[in-house]
PDB file of N, CA and C in Angstrom:
ATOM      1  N   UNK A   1      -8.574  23.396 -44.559  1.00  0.00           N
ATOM      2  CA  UNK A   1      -7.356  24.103 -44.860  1.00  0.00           C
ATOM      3  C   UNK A   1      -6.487  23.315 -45.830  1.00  0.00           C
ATOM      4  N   UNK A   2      -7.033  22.027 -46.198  1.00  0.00           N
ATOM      5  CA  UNK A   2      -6.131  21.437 -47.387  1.00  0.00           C
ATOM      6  C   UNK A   2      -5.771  22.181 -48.418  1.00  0.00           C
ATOM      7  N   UNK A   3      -4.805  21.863 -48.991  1.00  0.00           N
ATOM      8  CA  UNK A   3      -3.847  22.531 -49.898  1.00  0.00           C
ATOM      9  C   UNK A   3      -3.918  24.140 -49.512  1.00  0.00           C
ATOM     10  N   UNK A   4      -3.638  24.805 -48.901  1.00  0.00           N
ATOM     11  CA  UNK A   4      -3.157  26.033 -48.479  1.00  0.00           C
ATOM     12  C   UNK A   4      -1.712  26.295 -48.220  1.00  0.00           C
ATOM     13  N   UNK A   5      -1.693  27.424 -48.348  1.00  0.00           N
ATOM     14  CA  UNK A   5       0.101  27.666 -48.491  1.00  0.00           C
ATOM     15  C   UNK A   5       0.571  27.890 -47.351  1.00  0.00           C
ATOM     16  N   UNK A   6       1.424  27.352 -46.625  1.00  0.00           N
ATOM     17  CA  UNK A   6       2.172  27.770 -45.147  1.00  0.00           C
ATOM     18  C   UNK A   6       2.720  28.673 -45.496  1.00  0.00           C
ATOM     19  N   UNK A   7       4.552  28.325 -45.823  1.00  0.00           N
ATOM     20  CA  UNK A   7       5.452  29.343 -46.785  1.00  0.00           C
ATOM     21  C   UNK A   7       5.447  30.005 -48.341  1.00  0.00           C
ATOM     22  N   UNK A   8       5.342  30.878 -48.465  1.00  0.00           N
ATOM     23  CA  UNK A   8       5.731  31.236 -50.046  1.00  0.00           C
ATOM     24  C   UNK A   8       6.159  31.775 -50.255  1.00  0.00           C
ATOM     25  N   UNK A   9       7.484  32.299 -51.343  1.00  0.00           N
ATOM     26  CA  UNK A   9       8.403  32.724 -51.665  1.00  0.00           C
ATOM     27  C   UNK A   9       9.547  32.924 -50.564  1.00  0.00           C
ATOM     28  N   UNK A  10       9.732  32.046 -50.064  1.00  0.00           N
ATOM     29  CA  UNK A  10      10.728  32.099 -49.033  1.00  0.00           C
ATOM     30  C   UNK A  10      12.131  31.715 -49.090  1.00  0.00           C
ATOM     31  N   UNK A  11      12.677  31.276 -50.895  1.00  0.00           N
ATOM     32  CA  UNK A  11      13.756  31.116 -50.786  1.00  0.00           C
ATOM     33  C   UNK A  11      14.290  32.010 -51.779  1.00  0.00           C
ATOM     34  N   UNK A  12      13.816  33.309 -52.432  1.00  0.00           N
ATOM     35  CA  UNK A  12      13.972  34.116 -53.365  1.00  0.00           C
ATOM     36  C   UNK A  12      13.906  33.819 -55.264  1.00  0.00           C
ATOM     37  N   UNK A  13      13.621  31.748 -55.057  1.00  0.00           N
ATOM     38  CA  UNK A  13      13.940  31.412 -56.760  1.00  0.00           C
ATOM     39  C   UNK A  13      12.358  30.893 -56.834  1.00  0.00           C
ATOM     40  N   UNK A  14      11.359  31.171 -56.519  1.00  0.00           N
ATOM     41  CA  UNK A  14      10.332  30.581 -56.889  1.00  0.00           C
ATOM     42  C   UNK A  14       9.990  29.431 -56.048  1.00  0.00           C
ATOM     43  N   UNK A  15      10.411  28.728 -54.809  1.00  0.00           N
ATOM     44  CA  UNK A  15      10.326  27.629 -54.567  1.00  0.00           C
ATOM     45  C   UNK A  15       8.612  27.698 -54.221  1.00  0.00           C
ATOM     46  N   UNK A  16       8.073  26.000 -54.853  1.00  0.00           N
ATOM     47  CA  UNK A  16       6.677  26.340 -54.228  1.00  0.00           C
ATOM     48  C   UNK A  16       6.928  25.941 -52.491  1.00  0.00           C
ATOM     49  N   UNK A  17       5.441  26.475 -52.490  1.00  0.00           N
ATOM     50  CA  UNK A  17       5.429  26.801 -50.905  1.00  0.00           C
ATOM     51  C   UNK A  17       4.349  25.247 -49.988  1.00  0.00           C
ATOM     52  N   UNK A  18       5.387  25.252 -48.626  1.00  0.00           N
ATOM     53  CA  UNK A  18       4.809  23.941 -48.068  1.00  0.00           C
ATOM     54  C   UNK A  18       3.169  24.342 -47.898  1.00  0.00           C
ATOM     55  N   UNK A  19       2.846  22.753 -47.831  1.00  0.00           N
ATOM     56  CA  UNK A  19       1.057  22.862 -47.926  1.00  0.00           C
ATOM     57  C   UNK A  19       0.961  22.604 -46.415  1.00  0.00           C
ATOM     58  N   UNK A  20      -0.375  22.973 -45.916  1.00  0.00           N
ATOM     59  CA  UNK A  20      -0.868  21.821 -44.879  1.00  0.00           C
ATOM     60  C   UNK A  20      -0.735  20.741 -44.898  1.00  0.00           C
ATOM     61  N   UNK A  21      -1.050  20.027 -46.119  1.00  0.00           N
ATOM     62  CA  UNK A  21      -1.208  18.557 -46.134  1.00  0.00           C
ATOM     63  C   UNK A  21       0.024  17.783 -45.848  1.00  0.00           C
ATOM     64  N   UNK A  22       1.108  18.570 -46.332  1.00  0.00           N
ATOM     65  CA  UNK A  22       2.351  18.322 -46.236  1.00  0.00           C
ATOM     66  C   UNK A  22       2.944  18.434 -44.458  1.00  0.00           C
ATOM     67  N   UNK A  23       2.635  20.010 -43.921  1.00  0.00           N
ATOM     68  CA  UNK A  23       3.185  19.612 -42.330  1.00  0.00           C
ATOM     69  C   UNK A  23       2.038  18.663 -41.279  1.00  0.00           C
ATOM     70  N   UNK A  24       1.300  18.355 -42.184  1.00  0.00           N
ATOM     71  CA  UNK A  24       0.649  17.750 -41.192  1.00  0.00           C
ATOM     72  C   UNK A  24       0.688  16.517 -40.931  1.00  0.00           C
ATOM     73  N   UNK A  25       1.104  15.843 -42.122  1.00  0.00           N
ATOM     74  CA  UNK A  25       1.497  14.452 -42.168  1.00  0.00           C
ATOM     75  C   UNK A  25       2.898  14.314 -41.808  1.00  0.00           C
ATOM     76  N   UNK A  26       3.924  15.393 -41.513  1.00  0.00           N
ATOM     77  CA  UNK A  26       5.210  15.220 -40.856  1.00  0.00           C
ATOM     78  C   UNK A  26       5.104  15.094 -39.237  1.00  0.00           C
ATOM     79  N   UNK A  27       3.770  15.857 -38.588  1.00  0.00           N
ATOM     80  CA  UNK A  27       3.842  15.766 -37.627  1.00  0.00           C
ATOM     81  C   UNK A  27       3.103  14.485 -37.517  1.00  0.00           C
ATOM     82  N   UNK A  28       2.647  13.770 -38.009  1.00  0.00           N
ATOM     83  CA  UNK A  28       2.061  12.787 -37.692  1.00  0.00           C
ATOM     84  C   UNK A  28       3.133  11.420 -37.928  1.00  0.00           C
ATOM     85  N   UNK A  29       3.731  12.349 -38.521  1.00  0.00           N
ATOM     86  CA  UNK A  29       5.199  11.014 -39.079  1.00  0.00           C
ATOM     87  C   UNK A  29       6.053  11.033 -37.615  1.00  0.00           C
ATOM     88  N   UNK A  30       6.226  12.242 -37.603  1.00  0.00           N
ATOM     89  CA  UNK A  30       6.987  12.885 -36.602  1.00  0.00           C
ATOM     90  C   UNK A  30       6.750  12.069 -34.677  1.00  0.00           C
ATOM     91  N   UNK A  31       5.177  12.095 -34.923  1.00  0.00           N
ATOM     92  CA  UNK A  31       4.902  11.582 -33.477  1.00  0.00           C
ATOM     93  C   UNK A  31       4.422   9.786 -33.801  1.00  0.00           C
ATOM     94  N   UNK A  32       4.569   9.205 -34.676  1.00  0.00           N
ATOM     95  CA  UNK A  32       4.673   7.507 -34.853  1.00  0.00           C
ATOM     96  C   UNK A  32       5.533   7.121 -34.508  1.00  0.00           C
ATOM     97  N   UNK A  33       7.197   8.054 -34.760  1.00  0.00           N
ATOM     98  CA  UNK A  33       7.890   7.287 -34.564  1.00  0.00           C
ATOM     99  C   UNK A  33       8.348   6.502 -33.270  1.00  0.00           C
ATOM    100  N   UNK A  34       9.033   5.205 -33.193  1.00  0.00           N
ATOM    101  CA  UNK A  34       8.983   4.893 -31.911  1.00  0.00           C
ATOM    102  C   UNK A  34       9.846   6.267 -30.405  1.00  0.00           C
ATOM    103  N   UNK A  35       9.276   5.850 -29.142  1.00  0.00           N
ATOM    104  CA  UNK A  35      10.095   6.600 -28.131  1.00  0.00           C
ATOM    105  C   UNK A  35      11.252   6.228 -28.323  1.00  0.00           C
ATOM    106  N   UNK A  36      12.548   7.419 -27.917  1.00  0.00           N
ATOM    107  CA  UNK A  36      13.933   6.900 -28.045  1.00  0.00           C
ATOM    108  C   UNK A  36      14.641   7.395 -29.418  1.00  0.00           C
ATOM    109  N   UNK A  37      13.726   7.359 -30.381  1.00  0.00           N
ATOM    110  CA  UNK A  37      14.368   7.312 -31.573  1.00  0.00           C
ATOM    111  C   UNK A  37      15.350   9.035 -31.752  1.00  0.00           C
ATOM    112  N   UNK A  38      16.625   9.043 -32.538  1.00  0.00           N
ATOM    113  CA  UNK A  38      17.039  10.337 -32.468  1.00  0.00           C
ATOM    114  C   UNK A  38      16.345  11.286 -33.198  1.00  0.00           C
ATOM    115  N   UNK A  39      16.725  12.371 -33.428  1.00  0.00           N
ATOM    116  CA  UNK A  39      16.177  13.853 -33.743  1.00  0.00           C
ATOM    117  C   UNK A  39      16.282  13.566 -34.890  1.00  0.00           C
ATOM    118  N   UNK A  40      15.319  14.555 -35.555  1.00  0.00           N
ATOM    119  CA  UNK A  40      15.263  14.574 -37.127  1.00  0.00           C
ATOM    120  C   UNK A  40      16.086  16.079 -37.265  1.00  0.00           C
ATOM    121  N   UNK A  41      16.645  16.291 -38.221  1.00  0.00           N
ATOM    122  CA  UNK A  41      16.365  18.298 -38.601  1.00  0.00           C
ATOM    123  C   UNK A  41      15.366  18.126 -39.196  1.00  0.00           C
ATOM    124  N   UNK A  42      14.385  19.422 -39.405  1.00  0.00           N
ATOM    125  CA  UNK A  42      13.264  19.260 -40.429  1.00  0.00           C
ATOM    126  C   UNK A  42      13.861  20.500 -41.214  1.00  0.00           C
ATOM    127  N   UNK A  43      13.220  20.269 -42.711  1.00  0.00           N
ATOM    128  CA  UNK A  43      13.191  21.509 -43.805  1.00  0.00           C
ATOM    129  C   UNK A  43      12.048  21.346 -44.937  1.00  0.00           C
ATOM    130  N   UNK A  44      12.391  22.406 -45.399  1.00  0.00           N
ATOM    131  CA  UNK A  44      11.817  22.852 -46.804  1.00  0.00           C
ATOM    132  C   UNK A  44      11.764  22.226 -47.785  1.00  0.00           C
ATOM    133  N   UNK A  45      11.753  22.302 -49.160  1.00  0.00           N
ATOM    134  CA  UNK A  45      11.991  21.531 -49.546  1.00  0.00           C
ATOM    135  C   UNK A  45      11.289  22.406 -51.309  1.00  0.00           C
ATOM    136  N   UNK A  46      11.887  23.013 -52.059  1.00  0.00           N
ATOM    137  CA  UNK A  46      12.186  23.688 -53.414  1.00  0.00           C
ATOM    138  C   UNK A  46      10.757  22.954 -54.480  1.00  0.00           C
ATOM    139  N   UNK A  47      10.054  22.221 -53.876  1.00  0.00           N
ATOM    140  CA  UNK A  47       9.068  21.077 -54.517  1.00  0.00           C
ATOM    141  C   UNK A  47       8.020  21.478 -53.870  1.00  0.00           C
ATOM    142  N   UNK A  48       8.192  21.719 -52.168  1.00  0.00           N
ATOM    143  CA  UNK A  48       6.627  22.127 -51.689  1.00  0.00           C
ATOM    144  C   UNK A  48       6.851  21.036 -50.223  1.00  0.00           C
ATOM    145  N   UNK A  49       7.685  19.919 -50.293  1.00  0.00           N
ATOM    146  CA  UNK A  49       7.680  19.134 -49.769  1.00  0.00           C
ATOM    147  C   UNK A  49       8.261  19.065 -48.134  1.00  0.00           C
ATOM    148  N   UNK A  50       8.007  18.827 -47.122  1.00  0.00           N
ATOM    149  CA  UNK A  50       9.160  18.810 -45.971  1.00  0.00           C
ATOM    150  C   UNK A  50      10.077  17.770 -45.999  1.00  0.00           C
ATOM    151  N   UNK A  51      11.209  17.988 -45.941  1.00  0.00           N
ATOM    152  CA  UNK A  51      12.702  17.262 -45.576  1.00  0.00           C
ATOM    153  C   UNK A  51      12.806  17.048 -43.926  1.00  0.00           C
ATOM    154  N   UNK A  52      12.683  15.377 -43.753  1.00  0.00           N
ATOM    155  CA  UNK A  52      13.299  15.223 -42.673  1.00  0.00           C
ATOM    156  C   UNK A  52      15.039  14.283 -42.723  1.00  0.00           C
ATOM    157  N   UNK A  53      15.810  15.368 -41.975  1.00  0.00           N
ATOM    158  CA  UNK A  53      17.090  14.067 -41.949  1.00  0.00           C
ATOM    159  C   UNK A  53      17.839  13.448 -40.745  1.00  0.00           C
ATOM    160  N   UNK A  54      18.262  12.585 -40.828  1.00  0.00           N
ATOM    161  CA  UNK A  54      18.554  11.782 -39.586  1.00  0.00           C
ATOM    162  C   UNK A  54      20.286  11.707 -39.840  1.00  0.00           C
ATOM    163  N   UNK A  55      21.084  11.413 -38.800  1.00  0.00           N
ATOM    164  CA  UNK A  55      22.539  11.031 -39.303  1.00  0.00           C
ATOM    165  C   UNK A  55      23.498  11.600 -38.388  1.00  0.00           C
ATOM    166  N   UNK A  56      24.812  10.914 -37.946  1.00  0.00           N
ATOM    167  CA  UNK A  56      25.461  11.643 -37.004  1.00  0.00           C
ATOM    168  C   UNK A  56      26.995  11.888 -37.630  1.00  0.00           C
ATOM    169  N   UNK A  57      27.193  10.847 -38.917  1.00  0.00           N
ATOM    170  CA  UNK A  57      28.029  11.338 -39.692  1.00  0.00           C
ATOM    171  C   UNK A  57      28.023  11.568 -41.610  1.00  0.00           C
ATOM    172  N   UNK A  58      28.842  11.920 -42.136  1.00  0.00           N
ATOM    173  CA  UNK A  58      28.439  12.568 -43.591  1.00  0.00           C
ATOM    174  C   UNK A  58      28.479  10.905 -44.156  1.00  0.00           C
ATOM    175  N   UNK A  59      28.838   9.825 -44.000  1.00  0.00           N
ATOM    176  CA  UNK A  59      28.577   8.423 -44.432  1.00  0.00           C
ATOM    177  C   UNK A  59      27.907   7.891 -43.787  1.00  0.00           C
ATOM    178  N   UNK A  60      27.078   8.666 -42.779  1.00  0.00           N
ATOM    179  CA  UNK A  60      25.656   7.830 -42.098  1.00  0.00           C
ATOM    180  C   UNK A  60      24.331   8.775 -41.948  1.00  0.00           C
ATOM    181  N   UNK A  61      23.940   8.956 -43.378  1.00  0.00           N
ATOM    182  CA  UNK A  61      22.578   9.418 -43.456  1.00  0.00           C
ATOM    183  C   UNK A  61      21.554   9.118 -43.480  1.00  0.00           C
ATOM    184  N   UNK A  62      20.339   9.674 -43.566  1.00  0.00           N
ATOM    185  CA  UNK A  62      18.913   9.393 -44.117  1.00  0.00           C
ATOM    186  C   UNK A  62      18.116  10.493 -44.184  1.00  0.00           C
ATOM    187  N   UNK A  63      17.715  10.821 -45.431  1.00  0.00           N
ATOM    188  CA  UNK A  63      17.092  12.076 -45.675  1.00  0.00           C
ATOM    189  C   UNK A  63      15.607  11.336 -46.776  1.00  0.00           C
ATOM    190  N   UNK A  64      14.507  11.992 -45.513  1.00  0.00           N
ATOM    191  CA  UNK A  64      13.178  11.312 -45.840  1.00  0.00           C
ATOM    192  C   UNK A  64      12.131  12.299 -46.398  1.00  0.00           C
ATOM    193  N   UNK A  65      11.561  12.456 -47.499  1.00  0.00           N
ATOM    194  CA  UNK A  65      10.705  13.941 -48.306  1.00  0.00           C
ATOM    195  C   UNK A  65       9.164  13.761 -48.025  1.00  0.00           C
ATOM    196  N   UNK A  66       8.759  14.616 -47.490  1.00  0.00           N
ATOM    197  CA  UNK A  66       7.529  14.055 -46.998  1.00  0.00           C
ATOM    198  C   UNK A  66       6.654  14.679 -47.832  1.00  0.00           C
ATOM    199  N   UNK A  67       5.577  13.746 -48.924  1.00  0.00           N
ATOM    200  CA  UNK A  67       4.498  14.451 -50.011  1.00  0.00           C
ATOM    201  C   UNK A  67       3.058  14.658 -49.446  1.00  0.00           C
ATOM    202  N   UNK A  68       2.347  16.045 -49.839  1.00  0.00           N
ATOM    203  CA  UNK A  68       1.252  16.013 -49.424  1.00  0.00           C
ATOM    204  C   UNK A  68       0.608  15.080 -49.652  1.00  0.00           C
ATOM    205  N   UNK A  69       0.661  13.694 -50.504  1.00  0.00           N
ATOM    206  CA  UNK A  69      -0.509  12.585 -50.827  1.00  0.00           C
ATOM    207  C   UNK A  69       0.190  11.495 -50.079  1.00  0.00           C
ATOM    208  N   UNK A  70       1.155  11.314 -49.249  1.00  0.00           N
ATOM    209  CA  UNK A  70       1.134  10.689 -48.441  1.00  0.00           C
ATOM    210  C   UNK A  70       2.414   9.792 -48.429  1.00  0.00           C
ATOM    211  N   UNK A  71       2.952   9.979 -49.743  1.00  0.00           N
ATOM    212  CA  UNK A  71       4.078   9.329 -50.119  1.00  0.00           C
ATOM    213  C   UNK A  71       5.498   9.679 -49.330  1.00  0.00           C
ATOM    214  N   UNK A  72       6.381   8.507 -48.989  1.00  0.00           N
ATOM    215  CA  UNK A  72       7.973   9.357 -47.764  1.00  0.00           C
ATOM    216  C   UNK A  72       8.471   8.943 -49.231  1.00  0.00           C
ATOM    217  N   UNK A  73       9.320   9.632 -49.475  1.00  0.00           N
ATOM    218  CA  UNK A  73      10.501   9.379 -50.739  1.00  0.00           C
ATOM    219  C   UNK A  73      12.001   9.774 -50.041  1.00  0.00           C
ATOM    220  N   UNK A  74      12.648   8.802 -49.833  1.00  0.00           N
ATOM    221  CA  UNK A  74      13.992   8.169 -49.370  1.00  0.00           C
ATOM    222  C   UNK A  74      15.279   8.158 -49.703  1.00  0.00           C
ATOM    223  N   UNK A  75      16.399   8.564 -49.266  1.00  0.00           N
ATOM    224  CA  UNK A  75      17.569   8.165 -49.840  1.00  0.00           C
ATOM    225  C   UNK A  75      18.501   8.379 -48.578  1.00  0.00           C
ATOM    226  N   UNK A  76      19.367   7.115 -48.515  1.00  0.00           N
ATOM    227  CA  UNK A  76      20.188   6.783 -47.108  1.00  0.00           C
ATOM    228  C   UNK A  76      21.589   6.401 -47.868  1.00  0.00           C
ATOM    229  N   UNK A  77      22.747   7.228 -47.001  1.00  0.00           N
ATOM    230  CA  UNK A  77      24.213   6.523 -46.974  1.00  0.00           C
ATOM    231  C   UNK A  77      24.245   5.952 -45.839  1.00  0.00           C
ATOM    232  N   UNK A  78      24.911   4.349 -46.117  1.00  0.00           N
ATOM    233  CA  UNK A  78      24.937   3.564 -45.026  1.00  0.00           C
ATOM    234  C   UNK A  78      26.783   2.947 -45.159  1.00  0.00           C
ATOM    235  N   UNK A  79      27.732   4.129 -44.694  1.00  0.00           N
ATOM    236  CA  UNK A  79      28.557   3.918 -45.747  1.00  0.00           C
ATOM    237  C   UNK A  79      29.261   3.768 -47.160  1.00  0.00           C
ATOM    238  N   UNK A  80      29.555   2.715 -47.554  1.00  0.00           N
ATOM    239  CA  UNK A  80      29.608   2.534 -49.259  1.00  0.00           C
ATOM    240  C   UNK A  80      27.838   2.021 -49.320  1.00  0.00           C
ATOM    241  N   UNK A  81      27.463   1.743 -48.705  1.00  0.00           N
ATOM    242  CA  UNK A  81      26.149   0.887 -49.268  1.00  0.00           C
ATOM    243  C   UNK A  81      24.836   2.778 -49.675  1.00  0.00           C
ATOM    244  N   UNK A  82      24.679   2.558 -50.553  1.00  0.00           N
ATOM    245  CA  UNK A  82      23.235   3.251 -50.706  1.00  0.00           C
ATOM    246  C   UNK A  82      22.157   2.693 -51.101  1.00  0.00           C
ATOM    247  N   UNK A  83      20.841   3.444 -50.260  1.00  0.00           N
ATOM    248  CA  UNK A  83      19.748   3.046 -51.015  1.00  0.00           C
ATOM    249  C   UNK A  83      18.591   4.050 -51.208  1.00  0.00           C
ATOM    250  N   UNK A  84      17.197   3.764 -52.052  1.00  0.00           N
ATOM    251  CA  UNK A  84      16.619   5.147 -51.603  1.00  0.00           C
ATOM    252  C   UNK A  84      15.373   4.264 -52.572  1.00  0.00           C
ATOM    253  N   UNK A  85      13.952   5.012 -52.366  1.00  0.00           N
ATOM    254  CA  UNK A  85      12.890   4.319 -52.405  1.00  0.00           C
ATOM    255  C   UNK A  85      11.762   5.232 -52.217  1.00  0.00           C
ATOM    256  N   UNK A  86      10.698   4.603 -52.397  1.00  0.00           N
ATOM    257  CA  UNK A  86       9.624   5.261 -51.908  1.00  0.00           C
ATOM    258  C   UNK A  86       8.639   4.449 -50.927  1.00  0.00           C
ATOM    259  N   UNK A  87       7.778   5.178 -50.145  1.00  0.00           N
ATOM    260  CA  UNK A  87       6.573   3.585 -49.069  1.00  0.00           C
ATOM    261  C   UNK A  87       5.892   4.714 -48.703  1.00  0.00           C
ATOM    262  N   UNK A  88       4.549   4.391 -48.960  1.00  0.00           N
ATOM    263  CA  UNK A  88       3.546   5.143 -48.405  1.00  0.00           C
ATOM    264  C   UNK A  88       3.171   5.097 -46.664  1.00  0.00           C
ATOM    265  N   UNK A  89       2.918   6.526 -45.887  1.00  0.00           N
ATOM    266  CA  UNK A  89       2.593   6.604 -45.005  1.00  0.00           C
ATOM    267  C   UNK A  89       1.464   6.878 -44.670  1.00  0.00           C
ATOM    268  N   UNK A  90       0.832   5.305 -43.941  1.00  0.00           N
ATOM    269  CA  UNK A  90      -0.613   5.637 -43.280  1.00  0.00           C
ATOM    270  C   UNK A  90      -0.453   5.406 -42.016  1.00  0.00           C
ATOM    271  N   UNK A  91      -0.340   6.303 -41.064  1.00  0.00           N
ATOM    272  CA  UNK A  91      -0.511   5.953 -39.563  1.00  0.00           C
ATOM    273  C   UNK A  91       0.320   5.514 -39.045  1.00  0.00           C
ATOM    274  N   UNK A  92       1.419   4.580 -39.406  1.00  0.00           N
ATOM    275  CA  UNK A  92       2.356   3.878 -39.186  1.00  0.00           C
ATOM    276  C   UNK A  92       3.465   3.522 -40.028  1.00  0.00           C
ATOM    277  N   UNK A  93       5.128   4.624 -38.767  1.00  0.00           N
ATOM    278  CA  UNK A  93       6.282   4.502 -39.902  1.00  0.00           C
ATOM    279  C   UNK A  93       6.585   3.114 -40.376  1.00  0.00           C
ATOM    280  N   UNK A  94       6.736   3.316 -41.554  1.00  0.00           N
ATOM    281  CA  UNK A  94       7.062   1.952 -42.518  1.00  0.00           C
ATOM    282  C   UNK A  94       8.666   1.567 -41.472  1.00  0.00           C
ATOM    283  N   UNK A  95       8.336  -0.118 -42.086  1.00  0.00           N
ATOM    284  CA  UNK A  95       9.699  -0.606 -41.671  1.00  0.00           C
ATOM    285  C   UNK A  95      11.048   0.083 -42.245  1.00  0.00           C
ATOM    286  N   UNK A  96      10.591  -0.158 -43.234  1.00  0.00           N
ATOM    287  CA  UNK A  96      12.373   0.505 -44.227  1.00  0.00           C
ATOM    288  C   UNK A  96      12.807   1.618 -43.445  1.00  0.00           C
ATOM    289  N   UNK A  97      11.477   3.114 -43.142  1.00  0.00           N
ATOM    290  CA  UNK A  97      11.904   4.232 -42.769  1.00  0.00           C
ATOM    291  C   UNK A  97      12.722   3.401 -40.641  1.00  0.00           C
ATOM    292  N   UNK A  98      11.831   2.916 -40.198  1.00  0.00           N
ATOM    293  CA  UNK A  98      12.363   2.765 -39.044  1.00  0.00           C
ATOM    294  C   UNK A  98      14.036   1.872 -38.786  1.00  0.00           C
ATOM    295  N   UNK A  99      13.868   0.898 -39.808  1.00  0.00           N
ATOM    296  CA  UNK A  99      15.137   0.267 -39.711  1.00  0.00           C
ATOM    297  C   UNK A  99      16.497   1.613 -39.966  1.00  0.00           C
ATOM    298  N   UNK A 100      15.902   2.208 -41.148  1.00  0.00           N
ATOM    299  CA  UNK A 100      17.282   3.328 -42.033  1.00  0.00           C
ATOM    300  C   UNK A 100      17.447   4.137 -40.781  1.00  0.00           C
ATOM    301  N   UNK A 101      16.723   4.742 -39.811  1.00  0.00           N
ATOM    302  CA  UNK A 101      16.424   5.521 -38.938  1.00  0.00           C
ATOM    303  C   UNK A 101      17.707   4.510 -37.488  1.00  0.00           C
ATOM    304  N   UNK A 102      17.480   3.285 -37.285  1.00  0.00           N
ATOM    305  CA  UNK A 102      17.912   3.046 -36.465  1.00  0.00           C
ATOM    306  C   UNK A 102      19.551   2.531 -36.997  1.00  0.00           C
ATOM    307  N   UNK A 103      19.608   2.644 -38.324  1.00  0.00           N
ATOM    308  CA  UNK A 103      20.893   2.237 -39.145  1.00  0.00           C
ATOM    309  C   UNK A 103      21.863   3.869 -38.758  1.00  0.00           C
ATOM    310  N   UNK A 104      21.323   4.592 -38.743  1.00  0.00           N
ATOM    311  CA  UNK A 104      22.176   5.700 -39.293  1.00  0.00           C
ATOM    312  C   UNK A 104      22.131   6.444 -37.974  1.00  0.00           C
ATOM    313  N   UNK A 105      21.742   6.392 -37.097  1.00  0.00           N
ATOM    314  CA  UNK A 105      21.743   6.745 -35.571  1.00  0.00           C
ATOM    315  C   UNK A 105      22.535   5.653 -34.405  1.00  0.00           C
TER     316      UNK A 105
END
């Protein structure tokens, strides 16, 4: 079922539509992370991609893009401080994603 379309045309402007490859590696992102850790929202994403975000206020975010080839692409308010990046996911959430995760929760 690789590269197959979950959603398509679901936001009325053309957005491409999430793949398998794409929710499947969220749920796999999804269940690495450690027990305890807070809720994500999940979304869409106008690229094809799923959006996960973390945060309990508008200066304490983390919003993580999850690519069908495996790539998390990043960007966190930690207050005045920002940062944002990319780290490949194999099997195990990267440090950066777990630290930003326990920064902003």
């Amino acid at each position: 079922m690789s590269g197959k379309n979950v959603l398509g045309g679901w936001d009325g402007y053309n957005a491409l539509p999430v793949t398998w490859d794409s929710l499947s590696l969220t749920e796999r992102l999804l269940r690495a992370l450690p027990l305890g850790s807070c809720r994500a929202s999940i979304g869409a994403e106008a690229d094809g991609q799923i959006t996960l975000e973390w945060g309990r206020t508008a200066q304490r975010r983390l919003s993580v893009s999850v690519s069908p080839d495996g790539d998390l692409h990043y960007a966190a308010l930690l207050g005045a401080e920002k940062t944002c990046g990319t780290v490949p996911f194999v099997d195990e959430v990267p440090d950066t994603i777990r630290n930003l995760i326990r920064k902003v929760c």
